[in-house]
C-alpha atoms as a PDB file:
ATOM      1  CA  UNK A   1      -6.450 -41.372  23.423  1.00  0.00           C
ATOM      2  CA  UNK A   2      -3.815 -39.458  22.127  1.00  0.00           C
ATOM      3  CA  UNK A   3      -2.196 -35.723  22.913  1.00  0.00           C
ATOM      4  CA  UNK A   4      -3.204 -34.552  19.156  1.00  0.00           C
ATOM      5  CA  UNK A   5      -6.663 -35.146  19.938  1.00  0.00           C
ATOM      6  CA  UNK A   6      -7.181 -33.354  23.254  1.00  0.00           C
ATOM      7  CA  UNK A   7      -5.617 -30.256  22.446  1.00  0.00           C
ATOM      8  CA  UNK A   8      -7.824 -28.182  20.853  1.00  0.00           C
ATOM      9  CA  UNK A   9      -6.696 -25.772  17.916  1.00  0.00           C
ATOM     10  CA  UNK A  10      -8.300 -22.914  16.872  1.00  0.00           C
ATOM     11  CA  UNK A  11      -8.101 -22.801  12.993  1.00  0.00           C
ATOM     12  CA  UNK A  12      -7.470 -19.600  11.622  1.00  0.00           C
ATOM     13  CA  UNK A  13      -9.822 -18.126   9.175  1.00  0.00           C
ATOM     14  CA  UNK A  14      -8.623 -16.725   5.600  1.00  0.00           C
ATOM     15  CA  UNK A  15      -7.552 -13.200   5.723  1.00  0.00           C
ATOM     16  CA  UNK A  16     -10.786 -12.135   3.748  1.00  0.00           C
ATOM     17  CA  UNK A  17     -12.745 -13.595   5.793  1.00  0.00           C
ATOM     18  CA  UNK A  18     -11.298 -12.373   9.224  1.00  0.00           C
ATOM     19  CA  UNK A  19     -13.013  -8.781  10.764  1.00  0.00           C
ATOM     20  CA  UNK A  20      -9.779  -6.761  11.718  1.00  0.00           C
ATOM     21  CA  UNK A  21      -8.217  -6.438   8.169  1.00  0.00           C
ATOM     22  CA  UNK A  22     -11.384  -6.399   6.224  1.00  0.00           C
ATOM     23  CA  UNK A  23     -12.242  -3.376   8.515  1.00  0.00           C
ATOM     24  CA  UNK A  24      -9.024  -1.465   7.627  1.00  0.00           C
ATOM     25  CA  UNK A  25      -9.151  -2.047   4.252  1.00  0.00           C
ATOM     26  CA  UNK A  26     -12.958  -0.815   4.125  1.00  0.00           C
ATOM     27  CA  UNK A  27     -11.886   2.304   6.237  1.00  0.00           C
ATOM     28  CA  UNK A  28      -8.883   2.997   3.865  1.00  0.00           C
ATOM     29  CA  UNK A  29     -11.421   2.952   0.962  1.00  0.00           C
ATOM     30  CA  UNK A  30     -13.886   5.492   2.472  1.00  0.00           C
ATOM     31  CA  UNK A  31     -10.549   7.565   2.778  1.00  0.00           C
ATOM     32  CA  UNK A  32      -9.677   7.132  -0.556  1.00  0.00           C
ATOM     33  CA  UNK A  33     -12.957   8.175  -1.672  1.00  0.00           C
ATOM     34  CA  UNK A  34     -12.803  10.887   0.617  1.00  0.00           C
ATOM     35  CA  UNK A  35      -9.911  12.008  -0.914  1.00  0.00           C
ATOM     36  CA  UNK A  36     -10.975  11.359  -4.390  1.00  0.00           C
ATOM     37  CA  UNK A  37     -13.841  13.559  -4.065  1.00  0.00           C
ATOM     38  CA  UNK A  38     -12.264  16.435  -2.736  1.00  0.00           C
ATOM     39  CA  UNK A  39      -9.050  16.665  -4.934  1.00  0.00           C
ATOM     40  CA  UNK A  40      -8.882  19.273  -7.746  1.00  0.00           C
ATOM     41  CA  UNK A  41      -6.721  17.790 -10.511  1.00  0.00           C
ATOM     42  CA  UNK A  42      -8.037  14.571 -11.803  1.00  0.00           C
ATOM     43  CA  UNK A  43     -11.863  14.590 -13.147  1.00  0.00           C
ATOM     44  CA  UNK A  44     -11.876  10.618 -13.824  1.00  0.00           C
ATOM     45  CA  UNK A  45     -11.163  10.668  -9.626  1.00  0.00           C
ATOM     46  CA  UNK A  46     -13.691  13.022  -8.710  1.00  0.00           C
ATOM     47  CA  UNK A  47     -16.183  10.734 -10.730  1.00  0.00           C
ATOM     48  CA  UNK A  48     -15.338   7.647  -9.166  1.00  0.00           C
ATOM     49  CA  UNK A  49     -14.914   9.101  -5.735  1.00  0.00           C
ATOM     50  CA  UNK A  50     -18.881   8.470  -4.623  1.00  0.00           C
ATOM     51  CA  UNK A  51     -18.460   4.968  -6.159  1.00  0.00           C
ATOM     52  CA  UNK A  52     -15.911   4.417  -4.135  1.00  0.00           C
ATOM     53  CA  UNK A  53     -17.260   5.981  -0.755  1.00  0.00           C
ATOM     54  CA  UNK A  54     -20.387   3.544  -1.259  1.00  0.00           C
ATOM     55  CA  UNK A  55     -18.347   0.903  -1.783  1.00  0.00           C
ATOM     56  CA  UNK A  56     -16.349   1.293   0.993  1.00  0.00           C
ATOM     57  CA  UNK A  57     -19.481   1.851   3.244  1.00  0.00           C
ATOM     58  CA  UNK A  58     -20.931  -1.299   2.185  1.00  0.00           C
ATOM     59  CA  UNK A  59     -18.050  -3.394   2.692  1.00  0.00           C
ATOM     60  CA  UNK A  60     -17.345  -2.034   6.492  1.00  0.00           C
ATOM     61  CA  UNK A  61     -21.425  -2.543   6.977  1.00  0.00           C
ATOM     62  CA  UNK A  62     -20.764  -6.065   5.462  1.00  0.00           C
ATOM     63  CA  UNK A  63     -17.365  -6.639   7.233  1.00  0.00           C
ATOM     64  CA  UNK A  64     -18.608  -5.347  11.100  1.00  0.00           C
ATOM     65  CA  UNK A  65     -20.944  -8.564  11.058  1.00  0.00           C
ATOM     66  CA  UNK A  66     -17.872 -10.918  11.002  1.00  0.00           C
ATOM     67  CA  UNK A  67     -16.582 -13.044  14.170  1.00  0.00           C
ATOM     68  CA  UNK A  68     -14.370 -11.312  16.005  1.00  0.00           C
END
């Protein structure tokens, strides 16, 4: 029996796959569509805004059911 086997490691996921980033990146896109939708400049933003927003909203709905 060797020392490699008894230790046990805890393998690290992918970064797309782990809960804390996803999260953050899912919250900055509701923010960004927040944003988008309530700016006064840009139409092509304002028209994308809700597509983003629902995007957003999905992915953090998606993401929260990750492993911590």
């Amino acid at each position: 029996m060797t020392i490699e086997s008894t230790i046990t490691t805890k393998r690290k996921r992918p970064f797309f796959l782990r809960r804390g980033p996803m999260e953050n990146i899912a919250t900055g896109l509701i923010a960004l569509g927040f944003l988008m939708l309530f700016q006064p400049f840009a139409l092509v933003l304002y028209t994308w805004s809700l597509v983003t927003l629902l995007a957003g909203t999905l992915m953090f709905i998606v993401v929260s059911k990750f492993p911590e």
